[in-house]
C-alpha atoms as a PDB file:
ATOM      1  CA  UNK A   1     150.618-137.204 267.728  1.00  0.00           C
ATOM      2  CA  UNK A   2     152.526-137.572 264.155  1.00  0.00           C
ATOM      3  CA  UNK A   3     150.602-138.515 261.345  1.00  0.00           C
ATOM      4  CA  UNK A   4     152.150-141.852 259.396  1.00  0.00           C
ATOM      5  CA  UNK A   5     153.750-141.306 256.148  1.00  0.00           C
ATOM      6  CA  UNK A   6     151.560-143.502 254.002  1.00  0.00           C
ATOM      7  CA  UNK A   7     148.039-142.440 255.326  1.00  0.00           C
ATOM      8  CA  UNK A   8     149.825-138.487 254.817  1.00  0.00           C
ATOM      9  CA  UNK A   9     150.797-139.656 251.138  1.00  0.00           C
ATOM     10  CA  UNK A  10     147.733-141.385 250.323  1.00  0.00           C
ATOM     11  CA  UNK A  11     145.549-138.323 251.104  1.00  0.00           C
ATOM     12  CA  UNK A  12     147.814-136.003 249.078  1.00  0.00           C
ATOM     13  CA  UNK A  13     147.289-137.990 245.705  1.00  0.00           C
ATOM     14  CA  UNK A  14     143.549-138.247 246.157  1.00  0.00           C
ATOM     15  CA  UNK A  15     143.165-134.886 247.105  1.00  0.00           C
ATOM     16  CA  UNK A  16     145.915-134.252 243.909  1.00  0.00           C
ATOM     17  CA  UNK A  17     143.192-136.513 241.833  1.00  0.00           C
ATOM     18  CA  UNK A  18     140.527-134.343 242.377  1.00  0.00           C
ATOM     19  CA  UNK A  19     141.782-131.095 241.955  1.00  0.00           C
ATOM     20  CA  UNK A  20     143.098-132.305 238.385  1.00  0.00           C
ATOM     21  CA  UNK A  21     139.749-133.980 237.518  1.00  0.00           C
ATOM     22  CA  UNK A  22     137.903-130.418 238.525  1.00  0.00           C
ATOM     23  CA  UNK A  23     140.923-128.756 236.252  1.00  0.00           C
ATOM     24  CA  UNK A  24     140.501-130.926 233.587  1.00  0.00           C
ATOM     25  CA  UNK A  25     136.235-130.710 233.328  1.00  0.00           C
ATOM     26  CA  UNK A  26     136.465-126.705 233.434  1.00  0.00           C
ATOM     27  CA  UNK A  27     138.621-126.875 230.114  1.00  0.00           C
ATOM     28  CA  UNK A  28     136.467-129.477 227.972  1.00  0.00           C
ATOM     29  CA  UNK A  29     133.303-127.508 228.532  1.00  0.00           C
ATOM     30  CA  UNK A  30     134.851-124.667 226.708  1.00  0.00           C
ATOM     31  CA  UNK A  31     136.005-126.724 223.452  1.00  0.00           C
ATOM     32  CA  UNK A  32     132.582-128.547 223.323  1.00  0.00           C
ATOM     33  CA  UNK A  33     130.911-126.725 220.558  1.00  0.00           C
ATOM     34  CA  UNK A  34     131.473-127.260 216.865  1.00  0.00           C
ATOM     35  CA  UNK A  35     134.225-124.592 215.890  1.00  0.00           C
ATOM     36  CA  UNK A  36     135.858-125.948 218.382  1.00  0.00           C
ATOM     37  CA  UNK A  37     135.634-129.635 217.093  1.00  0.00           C
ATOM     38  CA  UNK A  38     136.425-128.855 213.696  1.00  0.00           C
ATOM     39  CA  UNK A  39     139.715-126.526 214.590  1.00  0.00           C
ATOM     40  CA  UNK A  40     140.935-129.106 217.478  1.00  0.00           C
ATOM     41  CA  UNK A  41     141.166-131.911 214.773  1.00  0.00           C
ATOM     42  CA  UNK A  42     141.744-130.250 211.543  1.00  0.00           C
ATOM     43  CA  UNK A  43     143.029-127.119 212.163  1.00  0.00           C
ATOM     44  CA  UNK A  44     142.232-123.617 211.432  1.00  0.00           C
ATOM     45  CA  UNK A  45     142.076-124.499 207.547  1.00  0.00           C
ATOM     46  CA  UNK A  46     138.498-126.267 207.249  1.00  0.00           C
ATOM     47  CA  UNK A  47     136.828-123.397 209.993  1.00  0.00           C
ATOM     48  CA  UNK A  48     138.069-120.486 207.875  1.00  0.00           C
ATOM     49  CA  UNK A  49     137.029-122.208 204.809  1.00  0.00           C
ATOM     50  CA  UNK A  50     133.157-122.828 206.253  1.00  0.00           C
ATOM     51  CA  UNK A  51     132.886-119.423 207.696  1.00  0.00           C
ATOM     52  CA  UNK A  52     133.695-117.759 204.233  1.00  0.00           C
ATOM     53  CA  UNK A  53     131.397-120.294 202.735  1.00  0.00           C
ATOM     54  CA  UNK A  54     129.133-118.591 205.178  1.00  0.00           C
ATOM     55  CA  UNK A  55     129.807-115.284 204.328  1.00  0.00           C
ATOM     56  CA  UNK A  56     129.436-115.793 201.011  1.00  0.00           C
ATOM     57  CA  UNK A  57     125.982-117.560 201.146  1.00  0.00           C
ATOM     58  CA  UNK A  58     124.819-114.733 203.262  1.00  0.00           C
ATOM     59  CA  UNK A  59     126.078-111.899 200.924  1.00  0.00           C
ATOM     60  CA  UNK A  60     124.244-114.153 197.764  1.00  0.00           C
ATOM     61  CA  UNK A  61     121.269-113.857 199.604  1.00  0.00           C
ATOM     62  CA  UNK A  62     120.838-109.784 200.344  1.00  0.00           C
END
């Protein structure tokens, strides 16, 4: 029996959908925390500029 073209295509873009969808949730769990915030919409700039103000706050302190 041959499968029909359209019920063949239909079940390749929904099984196309959800493969992407899985793809897609494994990468924004990664970039959820704050560095990753800051660097994704501002660059590298502002991150390197709060983690020497870090630095720097801890060095004042010892």
């Amino acid at each position: 029996m041959k499968p029909h073209p359209f019920v063949k295509f239909i079940t390749e873009e929904i099984v196309g959908a959800i493969d992407q969808k899985n793809d897609r949730s494994k990468k924004t769990k990664s970039t959820t925390t704050k560095e990753g915030f800051w660097s994704k919409w501002f660059g590298m700039v502002p991150y390197s500029v709060k983690m020497s103000w870090k630095q720097r706050r801890r060095m004042l302190k010892k």
